[in-house]
C-alpha atoms as a PDB file:
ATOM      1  CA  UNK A   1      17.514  -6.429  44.045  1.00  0.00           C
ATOM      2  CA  UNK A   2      20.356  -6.875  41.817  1.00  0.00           C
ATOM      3  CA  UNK A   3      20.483  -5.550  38.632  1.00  0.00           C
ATOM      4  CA  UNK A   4      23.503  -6.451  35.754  1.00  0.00           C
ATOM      5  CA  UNK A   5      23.884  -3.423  32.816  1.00  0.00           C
ATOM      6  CA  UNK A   6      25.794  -4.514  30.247  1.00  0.00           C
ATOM      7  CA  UNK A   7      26.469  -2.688  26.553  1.00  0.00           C
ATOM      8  CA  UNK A   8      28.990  -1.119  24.463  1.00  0.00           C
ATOM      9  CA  UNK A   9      31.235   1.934  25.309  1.00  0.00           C
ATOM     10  CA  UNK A  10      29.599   4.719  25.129  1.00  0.00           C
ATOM     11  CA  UNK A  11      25.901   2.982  25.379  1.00  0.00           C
ATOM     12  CA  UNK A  12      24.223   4.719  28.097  1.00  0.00           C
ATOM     13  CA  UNK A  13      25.290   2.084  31.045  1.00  0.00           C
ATOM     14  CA  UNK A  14      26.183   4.420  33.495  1.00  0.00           C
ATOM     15  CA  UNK A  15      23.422   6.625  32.846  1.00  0.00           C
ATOM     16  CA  UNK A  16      20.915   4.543  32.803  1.00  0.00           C
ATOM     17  CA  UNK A  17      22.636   3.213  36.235  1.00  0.00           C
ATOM     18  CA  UNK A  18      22.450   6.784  37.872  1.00  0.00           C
ATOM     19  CA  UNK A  19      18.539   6.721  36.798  1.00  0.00           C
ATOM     20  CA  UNK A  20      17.695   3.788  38.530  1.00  0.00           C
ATOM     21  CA  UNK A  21      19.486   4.639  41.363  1.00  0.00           C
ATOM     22  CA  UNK A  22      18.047   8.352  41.780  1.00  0.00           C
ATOM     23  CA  UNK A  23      14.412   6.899  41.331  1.00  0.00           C
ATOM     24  CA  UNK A  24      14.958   4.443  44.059  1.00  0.00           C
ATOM     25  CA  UNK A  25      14.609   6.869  46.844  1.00  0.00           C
ATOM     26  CA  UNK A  26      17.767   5.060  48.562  1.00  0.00           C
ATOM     27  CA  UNK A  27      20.932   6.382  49.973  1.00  0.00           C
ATOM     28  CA  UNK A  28      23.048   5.615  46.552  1.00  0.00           C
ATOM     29  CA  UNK A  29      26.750   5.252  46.761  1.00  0.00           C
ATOM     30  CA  UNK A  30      28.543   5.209  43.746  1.00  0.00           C
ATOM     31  CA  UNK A  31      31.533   2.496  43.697  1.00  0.00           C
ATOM     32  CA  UNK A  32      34.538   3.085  41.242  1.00  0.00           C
ATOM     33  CA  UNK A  33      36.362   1.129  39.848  1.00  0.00           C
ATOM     34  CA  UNK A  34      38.862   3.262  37.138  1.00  0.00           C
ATOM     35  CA  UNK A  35      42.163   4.258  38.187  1.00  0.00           C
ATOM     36  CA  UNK A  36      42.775   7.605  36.395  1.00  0.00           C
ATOM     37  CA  UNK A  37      45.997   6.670  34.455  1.00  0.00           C
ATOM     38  CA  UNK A  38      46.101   8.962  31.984  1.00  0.00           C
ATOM     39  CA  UNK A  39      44.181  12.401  30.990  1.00  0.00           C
ATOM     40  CA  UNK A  40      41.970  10.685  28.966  1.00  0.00           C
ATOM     41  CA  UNK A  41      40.527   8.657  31.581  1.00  0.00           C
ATOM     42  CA  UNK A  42      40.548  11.680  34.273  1.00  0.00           C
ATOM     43  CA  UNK A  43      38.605  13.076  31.366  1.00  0.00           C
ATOM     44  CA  UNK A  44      36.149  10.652  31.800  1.00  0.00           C
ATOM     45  CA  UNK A  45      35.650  10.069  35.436  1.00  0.00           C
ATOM     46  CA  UNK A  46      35.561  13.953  35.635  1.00  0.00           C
ATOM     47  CA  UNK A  47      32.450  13.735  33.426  1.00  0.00           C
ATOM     48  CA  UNK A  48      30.978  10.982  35.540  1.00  0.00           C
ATOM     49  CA  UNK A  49      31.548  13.210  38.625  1.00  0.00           C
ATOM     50  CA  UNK A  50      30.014  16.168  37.374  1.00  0.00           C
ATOM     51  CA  UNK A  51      26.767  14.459  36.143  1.00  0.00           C
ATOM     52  CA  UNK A  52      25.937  12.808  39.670  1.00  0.00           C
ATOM     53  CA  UNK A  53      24.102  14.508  42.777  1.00  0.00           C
ATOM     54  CA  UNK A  54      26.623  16.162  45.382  1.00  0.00           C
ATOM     55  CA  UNK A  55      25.434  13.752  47.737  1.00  0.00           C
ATOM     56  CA  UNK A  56      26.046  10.757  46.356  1.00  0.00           C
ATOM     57  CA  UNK A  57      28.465   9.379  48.432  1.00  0.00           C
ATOM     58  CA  UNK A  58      31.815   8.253  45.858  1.00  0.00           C
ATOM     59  CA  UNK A  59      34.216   4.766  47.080  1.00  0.00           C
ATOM     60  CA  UNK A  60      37.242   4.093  44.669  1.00  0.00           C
ATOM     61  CA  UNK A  61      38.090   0.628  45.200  1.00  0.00           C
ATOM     62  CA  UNK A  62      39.960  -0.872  41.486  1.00  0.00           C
ATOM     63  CA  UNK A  63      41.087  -4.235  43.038  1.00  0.00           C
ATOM     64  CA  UNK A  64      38.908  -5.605  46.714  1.00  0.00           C
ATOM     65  CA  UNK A  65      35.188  -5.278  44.996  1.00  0.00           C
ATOM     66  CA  UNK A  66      33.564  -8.105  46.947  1.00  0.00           C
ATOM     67  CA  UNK A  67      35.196  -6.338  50.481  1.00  0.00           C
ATOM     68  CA  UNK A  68      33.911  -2.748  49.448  1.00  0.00           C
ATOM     69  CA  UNK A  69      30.516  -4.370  48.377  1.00  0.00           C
ATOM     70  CA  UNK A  70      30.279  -6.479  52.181  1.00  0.00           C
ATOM     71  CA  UNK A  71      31.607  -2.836  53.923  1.00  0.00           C
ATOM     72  CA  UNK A  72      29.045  -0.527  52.188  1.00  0.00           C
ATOM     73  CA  UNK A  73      25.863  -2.567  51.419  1.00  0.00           C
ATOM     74  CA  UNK A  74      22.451  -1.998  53.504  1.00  0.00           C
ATOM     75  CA  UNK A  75      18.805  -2.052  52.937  1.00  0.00           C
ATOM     76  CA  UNK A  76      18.371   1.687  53.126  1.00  0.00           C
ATOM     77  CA  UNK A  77      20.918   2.131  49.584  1.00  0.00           C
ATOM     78  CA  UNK A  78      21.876   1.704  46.420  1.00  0.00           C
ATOM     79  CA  UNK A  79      25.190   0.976  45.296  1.00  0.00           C
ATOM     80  CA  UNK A  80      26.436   1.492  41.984  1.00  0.00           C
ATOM     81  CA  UNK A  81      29.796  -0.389  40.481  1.00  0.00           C
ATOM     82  CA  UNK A  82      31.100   0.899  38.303  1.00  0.00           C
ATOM     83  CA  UNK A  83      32.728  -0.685  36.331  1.00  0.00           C
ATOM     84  CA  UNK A  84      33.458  -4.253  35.881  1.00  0.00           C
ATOM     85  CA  UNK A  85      35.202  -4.993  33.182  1.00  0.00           C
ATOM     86  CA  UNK A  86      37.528  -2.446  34.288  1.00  0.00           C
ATOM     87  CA  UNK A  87      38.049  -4.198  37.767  1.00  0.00           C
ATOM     88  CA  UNK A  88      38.375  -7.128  35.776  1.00  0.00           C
ATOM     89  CA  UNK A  89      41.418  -5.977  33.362  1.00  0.00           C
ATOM     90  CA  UNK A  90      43.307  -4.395  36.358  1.00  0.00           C
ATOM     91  CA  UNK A  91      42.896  -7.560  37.709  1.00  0.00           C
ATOM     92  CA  UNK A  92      44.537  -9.432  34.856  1.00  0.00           C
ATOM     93  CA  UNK A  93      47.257  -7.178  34.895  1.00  0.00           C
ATOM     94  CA  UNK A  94      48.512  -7.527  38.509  1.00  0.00           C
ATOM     95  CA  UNK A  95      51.215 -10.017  38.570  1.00  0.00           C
ATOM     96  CA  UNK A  96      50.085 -14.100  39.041  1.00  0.00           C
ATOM     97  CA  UNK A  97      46.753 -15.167  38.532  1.00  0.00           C
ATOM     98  CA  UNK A  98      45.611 -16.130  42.415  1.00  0.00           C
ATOM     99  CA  UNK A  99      44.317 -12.565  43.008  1.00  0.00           C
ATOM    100  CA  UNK A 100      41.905 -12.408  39.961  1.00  0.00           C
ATOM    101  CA  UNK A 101      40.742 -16.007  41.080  1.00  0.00           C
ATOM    102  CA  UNK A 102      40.532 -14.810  44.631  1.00  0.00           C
ATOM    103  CA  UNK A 103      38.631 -11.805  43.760  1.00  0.00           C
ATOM    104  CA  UNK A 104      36.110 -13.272  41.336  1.00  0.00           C
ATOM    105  CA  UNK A 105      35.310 -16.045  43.457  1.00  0.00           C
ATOM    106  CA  UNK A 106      35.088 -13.846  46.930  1.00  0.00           C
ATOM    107  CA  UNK A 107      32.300 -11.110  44.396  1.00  0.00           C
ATOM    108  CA  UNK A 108      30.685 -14.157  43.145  1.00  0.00           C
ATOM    109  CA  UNK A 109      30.170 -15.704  46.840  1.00  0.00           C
ATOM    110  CA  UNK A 110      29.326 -12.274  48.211  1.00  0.00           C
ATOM    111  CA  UNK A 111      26.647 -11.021  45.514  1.00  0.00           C
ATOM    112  CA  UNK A 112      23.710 -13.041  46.862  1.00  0.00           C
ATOM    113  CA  UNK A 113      24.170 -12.171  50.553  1.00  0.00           C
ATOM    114  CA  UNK A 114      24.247  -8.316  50.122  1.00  0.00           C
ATOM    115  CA  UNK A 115      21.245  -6.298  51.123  1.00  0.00           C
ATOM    116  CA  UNK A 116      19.639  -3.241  49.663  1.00  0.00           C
ATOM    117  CA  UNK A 117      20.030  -2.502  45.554  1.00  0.00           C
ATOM    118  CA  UNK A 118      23.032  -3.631  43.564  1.00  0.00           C
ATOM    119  CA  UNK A 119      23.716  -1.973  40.073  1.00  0.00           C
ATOM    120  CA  UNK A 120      26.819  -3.770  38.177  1.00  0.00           C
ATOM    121  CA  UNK A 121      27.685  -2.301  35.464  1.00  0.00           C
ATOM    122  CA  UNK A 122      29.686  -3.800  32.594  1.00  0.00           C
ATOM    123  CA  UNK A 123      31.153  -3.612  29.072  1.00  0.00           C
ATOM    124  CA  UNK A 124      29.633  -6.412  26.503  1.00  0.00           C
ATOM    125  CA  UNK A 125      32.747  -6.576  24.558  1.00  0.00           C
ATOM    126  CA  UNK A 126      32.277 -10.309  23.279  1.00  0.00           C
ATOM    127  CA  UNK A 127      29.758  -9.374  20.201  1.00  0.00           C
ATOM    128  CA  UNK A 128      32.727  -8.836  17.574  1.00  0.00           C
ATOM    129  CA  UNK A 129      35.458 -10.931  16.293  1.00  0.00           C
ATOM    130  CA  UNK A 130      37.971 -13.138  18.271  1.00  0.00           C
ATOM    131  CA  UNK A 131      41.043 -10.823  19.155  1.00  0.00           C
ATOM    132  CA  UNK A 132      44.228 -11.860  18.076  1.00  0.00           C
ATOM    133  CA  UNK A 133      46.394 -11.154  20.925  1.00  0.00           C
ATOM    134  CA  UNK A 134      46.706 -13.420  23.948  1.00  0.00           C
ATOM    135  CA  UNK A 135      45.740 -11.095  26.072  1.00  0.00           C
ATOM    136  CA  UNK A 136      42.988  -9.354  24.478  1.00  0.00           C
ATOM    137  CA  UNK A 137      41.119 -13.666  24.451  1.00  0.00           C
ATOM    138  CA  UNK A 138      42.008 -14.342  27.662  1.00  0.00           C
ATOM    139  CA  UNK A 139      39.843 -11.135  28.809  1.00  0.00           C
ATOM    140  CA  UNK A 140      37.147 -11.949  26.680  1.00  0.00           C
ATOM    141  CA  UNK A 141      36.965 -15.265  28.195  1.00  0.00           C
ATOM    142  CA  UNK A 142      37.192 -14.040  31.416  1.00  0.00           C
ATOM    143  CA  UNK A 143      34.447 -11.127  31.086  1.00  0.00           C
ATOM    144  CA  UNK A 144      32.173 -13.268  29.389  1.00  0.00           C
ATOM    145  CA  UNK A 145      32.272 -15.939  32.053  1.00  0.00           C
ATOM    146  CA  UNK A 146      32.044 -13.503  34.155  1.00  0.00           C
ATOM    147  CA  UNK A 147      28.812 -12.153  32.586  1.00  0.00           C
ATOM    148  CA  UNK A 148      27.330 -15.174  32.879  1.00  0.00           C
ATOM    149  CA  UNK A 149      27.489 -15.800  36.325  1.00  0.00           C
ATOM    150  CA  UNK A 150      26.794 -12.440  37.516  1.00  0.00           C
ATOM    151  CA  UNK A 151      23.737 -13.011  35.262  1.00  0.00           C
ATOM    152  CA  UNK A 152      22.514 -15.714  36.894  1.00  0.00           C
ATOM    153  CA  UNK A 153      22.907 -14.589  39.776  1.00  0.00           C
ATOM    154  CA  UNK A 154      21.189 -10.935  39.577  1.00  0.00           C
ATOM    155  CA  UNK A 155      17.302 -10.485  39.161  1.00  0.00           C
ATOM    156  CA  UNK A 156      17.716  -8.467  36.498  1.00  0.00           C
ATOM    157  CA  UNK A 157      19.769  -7.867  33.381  1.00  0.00           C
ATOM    158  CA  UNK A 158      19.358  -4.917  30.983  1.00  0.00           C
ATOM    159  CA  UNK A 159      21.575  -4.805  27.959  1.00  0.00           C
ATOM    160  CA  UNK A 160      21.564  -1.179  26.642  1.00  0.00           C
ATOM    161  CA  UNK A 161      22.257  -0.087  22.946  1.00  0.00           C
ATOM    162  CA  UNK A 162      22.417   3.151  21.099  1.00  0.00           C
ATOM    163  CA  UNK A 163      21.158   4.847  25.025  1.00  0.00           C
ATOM    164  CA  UNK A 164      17.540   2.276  25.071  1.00  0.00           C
ATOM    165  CA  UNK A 165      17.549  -0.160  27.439  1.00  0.00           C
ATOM    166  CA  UNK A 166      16.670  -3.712  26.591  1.00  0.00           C
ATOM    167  CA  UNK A 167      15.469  -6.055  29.135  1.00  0.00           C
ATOM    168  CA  UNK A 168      16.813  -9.590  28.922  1.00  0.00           C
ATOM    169  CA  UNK A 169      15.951 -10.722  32.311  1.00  0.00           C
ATOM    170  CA  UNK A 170      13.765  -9.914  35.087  1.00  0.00           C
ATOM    171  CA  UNK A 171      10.833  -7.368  35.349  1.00  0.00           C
ATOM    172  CA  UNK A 172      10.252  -3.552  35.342  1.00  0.00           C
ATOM    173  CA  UNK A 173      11.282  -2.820  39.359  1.00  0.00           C
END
């Protein structure tokens, strides 16, 4: 099964993640994608850390998703990514545009032949006005299209607001 969460900052995505995943009964490995930059950020993964189980087993990969996804998925677990849109922006900020288009194309081509549970998580950050910076549209574009085929390619996708999550595709398992 693979599952897409997608919501705000701050919405409950990783939580809700970390529930699924402790009431599967698998093995769960949690897959990282932040690179702790600044405090703020080491801030935040620290929080992350200390709300998971000591055994959940923690792989930081921020650029080769679709290799750590091939190198850690199995029937018997669950692997959370975490997060996305993050991979994504580091992405668009290495230098040339052949990596991002490798990598995108190598998690897109991967996602269906992985065994055991997926959970992607992922910021919704194309509900508010069109940014004015280059930039800023180009990764809208590029997580929304993104989105989409990650969407249609998962069994389920939960968009979660205010901590609830709302089912927009795929049943209850």
């Amino acid at each position: 099964m693979k599952a897409l969460i997608l919501g705000g900052v701050r919405s409950g995505k990783s939580r809700h993640a970390e529930s699924l995943a402790r009431d599967s009964g698998l093995e769960v490995i949690y897959l990282a994608t932040a690179r702790p930059g600044d405090a703020e950020m080491r801030a935040r993964i620290a929080a992350h850390r200390a709300r998971r189980p000591a055994h959940w087993r923690l792989v930081e990969e921020p650029l080769a998703l679709a290799s750590a996804l091939s190198a850690h998925a199995a029937t018997t677990r669950c692997l959370i990514v975490d997060c996305l849109t993050l991979w994504l922006t580091q992405l668009l900020c290495e230098d040339g545009q052949a990596r991002l288009a490798r990598e995108k194309t190598a998690l897109l081509d991967t996602l269906p032949k992985l065994p055991g549970r997926i959970l992607l998580i992922g910021n919704e950050t194309n509900m508010g006005v069109m940014p004015m910076g280059e930039f800023s549209r180009r990764y809208c574009d590029e997580a929304g299209a993104l989105h989409q085929a990650l969407a249609a390619q998962c069994d389920r996708v939960t968009l979660m607001v205010a901590g609830l999550p709302l089912l927009v595709k795929g049943g209850n398992t």
